[in-house]
N, C-alpha and C. Protein backbone atom coordinates (compact mmCIF):
# COMPACT_ATOMS: atom_id res chain seq x y z
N UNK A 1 -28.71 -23.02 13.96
CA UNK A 1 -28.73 -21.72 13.35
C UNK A 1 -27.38 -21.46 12.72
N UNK A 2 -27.10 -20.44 11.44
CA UNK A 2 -25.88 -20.34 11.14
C UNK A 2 -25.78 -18.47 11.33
N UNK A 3 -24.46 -18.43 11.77
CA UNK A 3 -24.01 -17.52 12.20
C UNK A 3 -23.10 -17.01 11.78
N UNK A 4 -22.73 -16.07 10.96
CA UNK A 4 -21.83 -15.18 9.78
C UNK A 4 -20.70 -14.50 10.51
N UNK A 5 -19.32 -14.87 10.83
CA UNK A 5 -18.86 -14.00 11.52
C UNK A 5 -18.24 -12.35 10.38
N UNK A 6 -18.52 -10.93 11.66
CA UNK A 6 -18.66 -9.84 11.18
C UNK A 6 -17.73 -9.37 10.48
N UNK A 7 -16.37 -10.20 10.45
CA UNK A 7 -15.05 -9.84 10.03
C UNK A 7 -14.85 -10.37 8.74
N UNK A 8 -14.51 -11.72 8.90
CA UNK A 8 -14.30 -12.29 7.94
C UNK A 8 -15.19 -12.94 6.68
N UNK A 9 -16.50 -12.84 7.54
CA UNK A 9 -17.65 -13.39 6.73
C UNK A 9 -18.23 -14.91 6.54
N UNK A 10 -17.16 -15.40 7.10
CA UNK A 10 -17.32 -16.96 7.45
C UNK A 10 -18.54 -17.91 7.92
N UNK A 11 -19.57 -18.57 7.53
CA UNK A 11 -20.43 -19.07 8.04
C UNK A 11 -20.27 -20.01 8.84
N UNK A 12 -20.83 -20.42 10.34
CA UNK A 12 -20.86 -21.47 11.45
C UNK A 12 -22.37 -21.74 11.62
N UNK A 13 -22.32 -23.18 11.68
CA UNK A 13 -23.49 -23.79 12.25
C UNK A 13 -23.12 -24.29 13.69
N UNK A 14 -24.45 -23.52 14.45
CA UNK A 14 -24.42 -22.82 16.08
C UNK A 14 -25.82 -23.04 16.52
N UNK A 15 -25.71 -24.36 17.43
CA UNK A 15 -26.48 -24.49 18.10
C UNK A 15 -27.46 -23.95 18.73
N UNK A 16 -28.80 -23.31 18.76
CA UNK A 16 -29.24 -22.31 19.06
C UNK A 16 -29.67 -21.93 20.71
N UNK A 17 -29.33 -23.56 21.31
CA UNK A 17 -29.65 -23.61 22.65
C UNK A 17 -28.42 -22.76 23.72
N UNK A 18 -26.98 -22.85 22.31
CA UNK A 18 -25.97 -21.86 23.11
C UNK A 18 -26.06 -20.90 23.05
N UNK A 19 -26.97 -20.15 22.64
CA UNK A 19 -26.70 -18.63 22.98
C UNK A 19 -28.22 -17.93 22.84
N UNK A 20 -28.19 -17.34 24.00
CA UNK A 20 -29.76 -17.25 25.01
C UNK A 20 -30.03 -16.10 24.34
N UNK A 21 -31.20 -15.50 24.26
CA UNK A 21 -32.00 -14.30 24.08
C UNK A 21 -31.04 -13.12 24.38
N UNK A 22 -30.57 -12.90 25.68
CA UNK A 22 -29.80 -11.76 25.61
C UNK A 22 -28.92 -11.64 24.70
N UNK A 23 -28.40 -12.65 24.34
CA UNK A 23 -27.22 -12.80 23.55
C UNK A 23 -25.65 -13.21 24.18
N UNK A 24 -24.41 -13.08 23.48
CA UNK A 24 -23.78 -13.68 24.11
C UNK A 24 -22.19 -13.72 22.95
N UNK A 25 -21.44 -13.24 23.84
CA UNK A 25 -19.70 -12.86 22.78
C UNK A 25 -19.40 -14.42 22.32
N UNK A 26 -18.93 -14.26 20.96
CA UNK A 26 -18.83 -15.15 20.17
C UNK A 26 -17.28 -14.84 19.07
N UNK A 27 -16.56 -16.01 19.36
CA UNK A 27 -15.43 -16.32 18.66
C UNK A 27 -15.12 -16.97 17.75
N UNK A 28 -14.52 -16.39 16.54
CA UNK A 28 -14.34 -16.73 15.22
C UNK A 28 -13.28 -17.50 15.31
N UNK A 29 -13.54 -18.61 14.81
CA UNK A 29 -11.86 -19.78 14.56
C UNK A 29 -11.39 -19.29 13.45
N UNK A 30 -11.98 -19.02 12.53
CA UNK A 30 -10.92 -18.68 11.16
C UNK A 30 -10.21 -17.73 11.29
N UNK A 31 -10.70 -16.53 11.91
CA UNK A 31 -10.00 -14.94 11.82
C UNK A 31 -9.28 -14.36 13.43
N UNK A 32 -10.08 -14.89 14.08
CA UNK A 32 -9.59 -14.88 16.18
C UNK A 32 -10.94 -13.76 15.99
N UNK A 33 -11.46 -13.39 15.53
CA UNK A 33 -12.48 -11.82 15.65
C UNK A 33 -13.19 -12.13 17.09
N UNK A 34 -13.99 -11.19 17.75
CA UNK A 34 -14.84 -11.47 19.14
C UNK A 34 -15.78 -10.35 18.77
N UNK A 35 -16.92 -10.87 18.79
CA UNK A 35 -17.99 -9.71 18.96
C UNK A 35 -19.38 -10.51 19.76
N UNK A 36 -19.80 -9.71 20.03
CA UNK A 36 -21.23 -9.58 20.80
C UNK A 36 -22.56 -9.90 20.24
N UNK A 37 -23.02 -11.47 19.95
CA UNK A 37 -23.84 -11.69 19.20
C UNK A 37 -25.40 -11.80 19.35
N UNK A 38 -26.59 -11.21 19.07
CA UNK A 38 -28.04 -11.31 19.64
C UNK A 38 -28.63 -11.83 18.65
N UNK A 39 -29.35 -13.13 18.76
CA UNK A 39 -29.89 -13.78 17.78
C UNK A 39 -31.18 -13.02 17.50
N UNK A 40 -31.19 -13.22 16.54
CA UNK A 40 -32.68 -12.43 15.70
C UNK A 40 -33.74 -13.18 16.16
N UNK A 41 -35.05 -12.80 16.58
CA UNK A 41 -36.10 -13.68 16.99
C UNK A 41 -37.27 -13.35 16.10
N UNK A 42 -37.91 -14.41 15.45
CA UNK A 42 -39.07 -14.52 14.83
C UNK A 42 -40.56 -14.21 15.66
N UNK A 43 -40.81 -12.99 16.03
CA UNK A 43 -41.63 -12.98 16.26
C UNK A 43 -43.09 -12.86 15.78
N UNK A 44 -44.25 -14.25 16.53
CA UNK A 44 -45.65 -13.72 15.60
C UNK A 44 -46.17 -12.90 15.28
N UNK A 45 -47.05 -12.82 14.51
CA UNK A 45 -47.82 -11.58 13.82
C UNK A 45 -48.67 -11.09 16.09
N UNK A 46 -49.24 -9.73 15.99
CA UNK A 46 -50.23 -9.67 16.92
C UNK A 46 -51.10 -8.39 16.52
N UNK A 47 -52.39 -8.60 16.77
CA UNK A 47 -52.84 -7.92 16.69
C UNK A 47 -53.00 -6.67 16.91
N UNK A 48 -53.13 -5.49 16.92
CA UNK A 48 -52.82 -4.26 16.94
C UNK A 48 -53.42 -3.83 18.59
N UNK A 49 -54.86 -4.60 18.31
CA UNK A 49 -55.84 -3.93 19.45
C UNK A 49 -55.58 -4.37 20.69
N UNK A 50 -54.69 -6.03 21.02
CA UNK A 50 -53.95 -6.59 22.52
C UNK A 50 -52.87 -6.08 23.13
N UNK A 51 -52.24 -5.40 22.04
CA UNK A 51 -50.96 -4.62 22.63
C UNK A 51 -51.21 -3.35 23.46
N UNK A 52 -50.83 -3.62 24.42
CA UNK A 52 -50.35 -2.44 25.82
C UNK A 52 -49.34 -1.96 25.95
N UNK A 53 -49.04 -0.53 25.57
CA UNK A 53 -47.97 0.09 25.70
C UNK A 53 -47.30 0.08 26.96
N UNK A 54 -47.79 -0.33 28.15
CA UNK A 54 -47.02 -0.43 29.03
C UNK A 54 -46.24 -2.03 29.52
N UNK A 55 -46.65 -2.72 28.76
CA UNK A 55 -46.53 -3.89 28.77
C UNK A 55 -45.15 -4.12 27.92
N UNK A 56 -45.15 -3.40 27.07
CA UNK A 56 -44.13 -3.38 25.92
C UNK A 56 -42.61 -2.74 26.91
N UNK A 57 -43.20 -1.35 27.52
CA UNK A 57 -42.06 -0.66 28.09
C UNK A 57 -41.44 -1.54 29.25
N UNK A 58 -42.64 -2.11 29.72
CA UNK A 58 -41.58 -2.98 30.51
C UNK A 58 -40.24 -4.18 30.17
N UNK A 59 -41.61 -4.74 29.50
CA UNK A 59 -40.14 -6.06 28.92
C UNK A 59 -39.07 -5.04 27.73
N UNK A 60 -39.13 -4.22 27.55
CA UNK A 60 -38.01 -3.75 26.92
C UNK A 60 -37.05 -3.06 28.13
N UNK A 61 -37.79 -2.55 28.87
CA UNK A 61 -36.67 -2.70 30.30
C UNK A 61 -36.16 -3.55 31.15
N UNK A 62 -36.92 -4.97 30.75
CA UNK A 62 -36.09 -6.08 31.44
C UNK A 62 -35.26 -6.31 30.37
N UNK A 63 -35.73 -6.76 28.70
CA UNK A 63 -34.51 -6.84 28.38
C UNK A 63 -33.09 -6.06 28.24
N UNK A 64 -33.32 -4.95 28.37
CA UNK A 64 -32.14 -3.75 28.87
C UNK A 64 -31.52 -4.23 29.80
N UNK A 65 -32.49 -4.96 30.77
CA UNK A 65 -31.03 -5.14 32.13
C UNK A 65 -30.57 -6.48 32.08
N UNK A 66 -31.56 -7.43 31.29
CA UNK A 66 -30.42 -8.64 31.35
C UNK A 66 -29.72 -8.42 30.28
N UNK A 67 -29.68 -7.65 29.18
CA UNK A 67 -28.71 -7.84 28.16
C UNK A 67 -27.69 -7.11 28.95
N UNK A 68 -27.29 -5.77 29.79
CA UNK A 68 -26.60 -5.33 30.38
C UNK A 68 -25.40 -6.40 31.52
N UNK A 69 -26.38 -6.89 32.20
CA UNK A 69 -26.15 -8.38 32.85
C UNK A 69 -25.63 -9.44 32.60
N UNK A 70 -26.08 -9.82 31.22
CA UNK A 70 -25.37 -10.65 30.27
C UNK A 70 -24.26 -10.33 29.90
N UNK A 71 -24.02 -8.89 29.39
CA UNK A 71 -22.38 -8.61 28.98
C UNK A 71 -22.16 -8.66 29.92
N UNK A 72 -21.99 -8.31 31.41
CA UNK A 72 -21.17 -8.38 32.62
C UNK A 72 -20.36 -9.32 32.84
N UNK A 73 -21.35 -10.62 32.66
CA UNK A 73 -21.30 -11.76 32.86
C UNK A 73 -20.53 -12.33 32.05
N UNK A 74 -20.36 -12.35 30.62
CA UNK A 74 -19.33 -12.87 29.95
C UNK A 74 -17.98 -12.00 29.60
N UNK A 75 -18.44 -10.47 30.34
CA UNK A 75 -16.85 -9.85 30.63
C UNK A 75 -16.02 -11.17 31.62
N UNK A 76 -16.90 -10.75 32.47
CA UNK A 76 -16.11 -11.67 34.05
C UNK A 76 -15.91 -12.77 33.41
N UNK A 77 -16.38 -13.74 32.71
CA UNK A 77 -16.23 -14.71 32.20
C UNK A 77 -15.19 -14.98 31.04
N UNK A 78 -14.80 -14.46 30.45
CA UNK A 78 -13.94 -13.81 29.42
C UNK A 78 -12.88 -13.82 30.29
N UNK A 79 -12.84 -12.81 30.94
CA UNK A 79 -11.22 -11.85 31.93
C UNK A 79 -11.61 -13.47 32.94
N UNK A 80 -11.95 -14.25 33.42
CA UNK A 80 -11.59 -15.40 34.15
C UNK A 80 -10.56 -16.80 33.36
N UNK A 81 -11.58 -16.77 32.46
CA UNK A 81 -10.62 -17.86 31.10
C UNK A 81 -9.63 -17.04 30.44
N UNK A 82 -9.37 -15.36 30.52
CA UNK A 82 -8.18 -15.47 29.97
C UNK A 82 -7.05 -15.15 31.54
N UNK A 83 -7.36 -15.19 32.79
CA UNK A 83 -6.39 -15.38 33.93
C UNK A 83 -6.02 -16.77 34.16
N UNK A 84 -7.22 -17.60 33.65
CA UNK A 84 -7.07 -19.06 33.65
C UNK A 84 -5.66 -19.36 32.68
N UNK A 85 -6.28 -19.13 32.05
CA UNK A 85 -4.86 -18.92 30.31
C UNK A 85 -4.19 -18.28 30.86
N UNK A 86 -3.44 -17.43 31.07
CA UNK A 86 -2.32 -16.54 31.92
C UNK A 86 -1.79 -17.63 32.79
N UNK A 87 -2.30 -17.80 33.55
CA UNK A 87 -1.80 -18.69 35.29
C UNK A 87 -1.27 -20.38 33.88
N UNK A 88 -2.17 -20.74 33.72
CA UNK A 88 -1.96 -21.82 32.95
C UNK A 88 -0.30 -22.23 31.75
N UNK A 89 -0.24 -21.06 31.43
CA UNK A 89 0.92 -20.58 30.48
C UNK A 89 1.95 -20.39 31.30
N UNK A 90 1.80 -19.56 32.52
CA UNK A 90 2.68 -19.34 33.26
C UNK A 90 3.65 -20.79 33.70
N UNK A 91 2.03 -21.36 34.05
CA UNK A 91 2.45 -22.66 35.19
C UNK A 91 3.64 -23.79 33.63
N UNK A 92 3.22 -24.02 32.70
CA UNK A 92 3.58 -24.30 32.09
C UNK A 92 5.06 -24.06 31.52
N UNK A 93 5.04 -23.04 31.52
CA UNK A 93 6.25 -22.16 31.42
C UNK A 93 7.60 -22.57 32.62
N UNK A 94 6.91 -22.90 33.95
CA UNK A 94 7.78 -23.07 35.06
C UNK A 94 7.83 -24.81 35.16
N UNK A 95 6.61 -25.36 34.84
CA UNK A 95 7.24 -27.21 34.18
C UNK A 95 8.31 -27.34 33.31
N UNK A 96 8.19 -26.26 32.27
CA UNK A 96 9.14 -26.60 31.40
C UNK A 96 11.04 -26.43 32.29
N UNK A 97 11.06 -25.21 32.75
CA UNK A 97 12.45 -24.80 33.39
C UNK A 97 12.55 -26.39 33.97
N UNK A 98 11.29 -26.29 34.97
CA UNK A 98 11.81 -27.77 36.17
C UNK A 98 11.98 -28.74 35.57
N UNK A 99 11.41 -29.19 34.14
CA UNK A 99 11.84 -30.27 33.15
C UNK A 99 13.33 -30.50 32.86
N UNK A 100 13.18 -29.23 32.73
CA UNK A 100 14.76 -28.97 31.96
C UNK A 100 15.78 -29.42 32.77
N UNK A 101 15.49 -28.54 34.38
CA UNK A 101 16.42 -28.84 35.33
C UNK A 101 16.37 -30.12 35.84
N UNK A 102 15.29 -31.01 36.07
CA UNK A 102 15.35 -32.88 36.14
C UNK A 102 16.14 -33.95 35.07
N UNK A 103 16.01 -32.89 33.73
CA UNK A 103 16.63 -33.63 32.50
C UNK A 103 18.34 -33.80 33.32
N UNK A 104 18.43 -32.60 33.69
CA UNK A 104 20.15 -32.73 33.63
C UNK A 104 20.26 -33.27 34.83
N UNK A 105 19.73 -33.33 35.72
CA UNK A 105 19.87 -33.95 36.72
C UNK A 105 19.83 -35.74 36.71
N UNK A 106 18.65 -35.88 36.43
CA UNK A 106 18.35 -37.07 35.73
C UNK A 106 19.80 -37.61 35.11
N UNK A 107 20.17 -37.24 33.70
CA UNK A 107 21.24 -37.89 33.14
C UNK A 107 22.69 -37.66 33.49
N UNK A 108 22.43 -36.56 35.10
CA UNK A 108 23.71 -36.69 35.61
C UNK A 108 24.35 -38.26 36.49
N UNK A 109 22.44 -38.26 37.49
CA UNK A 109 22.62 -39.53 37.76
C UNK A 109 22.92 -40.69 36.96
N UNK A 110 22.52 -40.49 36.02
CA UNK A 110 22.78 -41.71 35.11
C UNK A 110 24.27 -42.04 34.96
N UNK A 111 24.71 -40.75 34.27
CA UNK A 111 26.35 -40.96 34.10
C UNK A 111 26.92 -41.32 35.40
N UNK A 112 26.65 -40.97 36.51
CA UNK A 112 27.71 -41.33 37.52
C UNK A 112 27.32 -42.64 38.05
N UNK A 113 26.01 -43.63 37.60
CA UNK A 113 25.49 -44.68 38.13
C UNK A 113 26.58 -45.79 37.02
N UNK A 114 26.41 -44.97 35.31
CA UNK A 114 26.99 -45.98 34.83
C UNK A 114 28.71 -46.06 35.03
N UNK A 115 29.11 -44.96 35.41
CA UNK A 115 30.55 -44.64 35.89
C UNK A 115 31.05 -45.78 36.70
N UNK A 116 30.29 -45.51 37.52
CA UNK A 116 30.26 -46.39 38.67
C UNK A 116 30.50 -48.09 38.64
N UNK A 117 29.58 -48.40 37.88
CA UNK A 117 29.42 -49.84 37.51
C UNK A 117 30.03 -50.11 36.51
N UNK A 118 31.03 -49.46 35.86
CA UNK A 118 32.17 -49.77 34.65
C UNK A 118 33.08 -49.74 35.32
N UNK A 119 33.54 -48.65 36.45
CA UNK A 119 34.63 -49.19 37.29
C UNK A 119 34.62 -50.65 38.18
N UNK A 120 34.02 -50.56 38.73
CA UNK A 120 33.22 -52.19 39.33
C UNK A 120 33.41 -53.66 38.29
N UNK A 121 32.83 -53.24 36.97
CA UNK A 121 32.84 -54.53 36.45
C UNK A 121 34.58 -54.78 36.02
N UNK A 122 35.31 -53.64 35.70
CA UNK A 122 36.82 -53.32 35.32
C UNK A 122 37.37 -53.90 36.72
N UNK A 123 37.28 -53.43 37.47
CA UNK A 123 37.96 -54.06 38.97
C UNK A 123 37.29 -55.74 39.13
N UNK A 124 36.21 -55.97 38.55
CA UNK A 124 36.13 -57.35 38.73
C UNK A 124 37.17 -58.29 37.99
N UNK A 125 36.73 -57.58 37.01
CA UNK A 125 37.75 -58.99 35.93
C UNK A 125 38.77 -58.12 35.22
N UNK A 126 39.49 -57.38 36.60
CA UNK A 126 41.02 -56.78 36.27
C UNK A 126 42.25 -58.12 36.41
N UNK A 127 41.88 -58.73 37.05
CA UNK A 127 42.98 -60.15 36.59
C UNK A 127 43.22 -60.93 34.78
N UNK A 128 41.78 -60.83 34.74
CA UNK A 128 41.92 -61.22 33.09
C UNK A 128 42.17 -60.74 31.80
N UNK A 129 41.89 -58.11 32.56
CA UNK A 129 41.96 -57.84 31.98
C UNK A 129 43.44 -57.23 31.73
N UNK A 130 44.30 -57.33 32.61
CA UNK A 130 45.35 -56.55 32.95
C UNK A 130 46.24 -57.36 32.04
N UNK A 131 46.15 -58.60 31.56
CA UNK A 131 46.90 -59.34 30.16
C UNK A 131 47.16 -58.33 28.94
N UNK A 132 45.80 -57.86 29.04
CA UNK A 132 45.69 -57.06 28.01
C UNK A 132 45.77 -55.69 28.05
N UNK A 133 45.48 -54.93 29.08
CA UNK A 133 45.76 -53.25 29.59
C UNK A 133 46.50 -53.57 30.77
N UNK A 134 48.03 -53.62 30.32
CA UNK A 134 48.83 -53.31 31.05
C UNK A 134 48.77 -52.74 32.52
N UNK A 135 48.33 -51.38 32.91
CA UNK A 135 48.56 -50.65 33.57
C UNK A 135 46.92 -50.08 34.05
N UNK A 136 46.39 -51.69 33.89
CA UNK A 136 44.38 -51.05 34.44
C UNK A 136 44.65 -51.29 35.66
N UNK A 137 45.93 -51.81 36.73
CA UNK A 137 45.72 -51.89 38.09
C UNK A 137 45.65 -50.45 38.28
N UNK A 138 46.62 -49.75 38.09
CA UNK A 138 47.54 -48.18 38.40
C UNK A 138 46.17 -47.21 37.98
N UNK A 139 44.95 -47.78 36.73
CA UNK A 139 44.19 -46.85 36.49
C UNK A 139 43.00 -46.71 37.51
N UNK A 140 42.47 -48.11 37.95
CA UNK A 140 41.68 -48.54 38.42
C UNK A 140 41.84 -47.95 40.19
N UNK A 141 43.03 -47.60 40.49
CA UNK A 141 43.56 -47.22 41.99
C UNK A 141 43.22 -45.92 41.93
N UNK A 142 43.51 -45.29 40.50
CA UNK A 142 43.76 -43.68 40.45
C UNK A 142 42.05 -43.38 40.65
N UNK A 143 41.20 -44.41 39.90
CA UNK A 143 39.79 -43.91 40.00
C UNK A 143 39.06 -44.26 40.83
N UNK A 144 39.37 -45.47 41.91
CA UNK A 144 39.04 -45.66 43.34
C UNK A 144 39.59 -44.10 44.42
N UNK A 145 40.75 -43.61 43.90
CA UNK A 145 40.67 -42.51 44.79
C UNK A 145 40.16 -41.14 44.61
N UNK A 146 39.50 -41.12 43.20
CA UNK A 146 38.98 -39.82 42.69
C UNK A 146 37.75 -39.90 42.91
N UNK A 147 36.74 -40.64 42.98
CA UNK A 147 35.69 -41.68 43.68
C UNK A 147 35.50 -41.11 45.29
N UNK A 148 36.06 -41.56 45.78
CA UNK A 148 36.73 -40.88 47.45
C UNK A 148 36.78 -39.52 47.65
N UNK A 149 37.48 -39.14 46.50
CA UNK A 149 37.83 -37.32 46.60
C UNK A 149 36.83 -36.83 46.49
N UNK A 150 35.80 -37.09 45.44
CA UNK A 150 34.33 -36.82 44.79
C UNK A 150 33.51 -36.84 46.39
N UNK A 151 33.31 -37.82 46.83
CA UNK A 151 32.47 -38.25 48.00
C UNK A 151 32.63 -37.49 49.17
N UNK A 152 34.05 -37.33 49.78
CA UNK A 152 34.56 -36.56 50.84
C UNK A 152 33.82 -34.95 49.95
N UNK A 153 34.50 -34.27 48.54
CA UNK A 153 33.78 -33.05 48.42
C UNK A 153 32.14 -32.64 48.26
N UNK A 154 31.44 -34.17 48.22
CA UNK A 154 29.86 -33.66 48.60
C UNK A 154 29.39 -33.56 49.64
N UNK A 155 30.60 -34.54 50.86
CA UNK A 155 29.95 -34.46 52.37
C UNK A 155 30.50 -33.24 52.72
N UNK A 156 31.49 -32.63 52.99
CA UNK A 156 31.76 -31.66 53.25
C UNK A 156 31.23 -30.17 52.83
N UNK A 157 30.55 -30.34 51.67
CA UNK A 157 29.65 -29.50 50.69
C UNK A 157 28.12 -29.14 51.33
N UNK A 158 27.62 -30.25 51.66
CA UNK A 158 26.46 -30.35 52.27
C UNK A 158 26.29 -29.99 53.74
N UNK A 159 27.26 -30.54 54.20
CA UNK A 159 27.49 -30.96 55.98
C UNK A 159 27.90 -29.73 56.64
């Protein structure tokens, strides 16, 4: 079936098995619009003389209460997917901070892992390199004890 939305005027081809007799709120992609849609039903010709007026009053009072029923139902349904969306955005919102805060964490470890292992490889081949940097014993001592200082101020920090 195609379905005209009321705003913008836009035509959609709409499955007719989605949206039941009572009807059922329907959302426009082009415009965001929301309205309350009841498909038109083709009904046969009938003869004048089979029809029972009380027959009529009834099913027009059942359909009164499931169409009533029906909006209920896609209120609650509606206000659920948009708390879903709320909580969802939220939650999202608080990955991102904790992202943020692992990023720096993350490349703190990093820096002090590669810190680490540049002093190490410098203290390895400080015999071959000290030909050439003079004074990498005197640097290499100063950063073995700042190393130490660092370590003693996280145990004491924690402890």
């Amino acid at each position: 079936m195609i379905i005209q939305c009321i705003n913008c005027n836009k035509n959609f081809q709409v499955d007719s098995k989605l949206i039941p007799k009572t009807g059922r709120n329907l959302h426009c992609g082009s415009c965001n619009h929301n309205w309350f849609y009841i498909p038109v039903i083709d009904s046969p010709k009938i003869d004048n003389q089979d029809i029972k007026i009380d027959e009529i009053d009834d099913n027009f009072e059942k359909f009164e209460e499931n169409k009533v029923q029906s909006t209920q139902d896609d209120e609650i349904l509606i206000d659920k997917q948009n708390l879903s969306k709320n909580t969802q955005i939220k939650k999202s919102q608080q990955n991102k901070n904790s992202l943020y805060l692992s990023d720096i964490l993350s490349y703190m470890v990093v820096f002090v892992i590669s810190f680490v292992a540049l002093i190490a490889i410098l203290d390895t081949f400080k015999a071959s390199l000290s030909t050439v940097f003079p004074r990498l014993e005197f640097l290499l001592y100063n950063l073995f004890e700042s190393i130490k200082d660092i370590i003693l101020f996280l145990k004491n920090l924690f402890l």
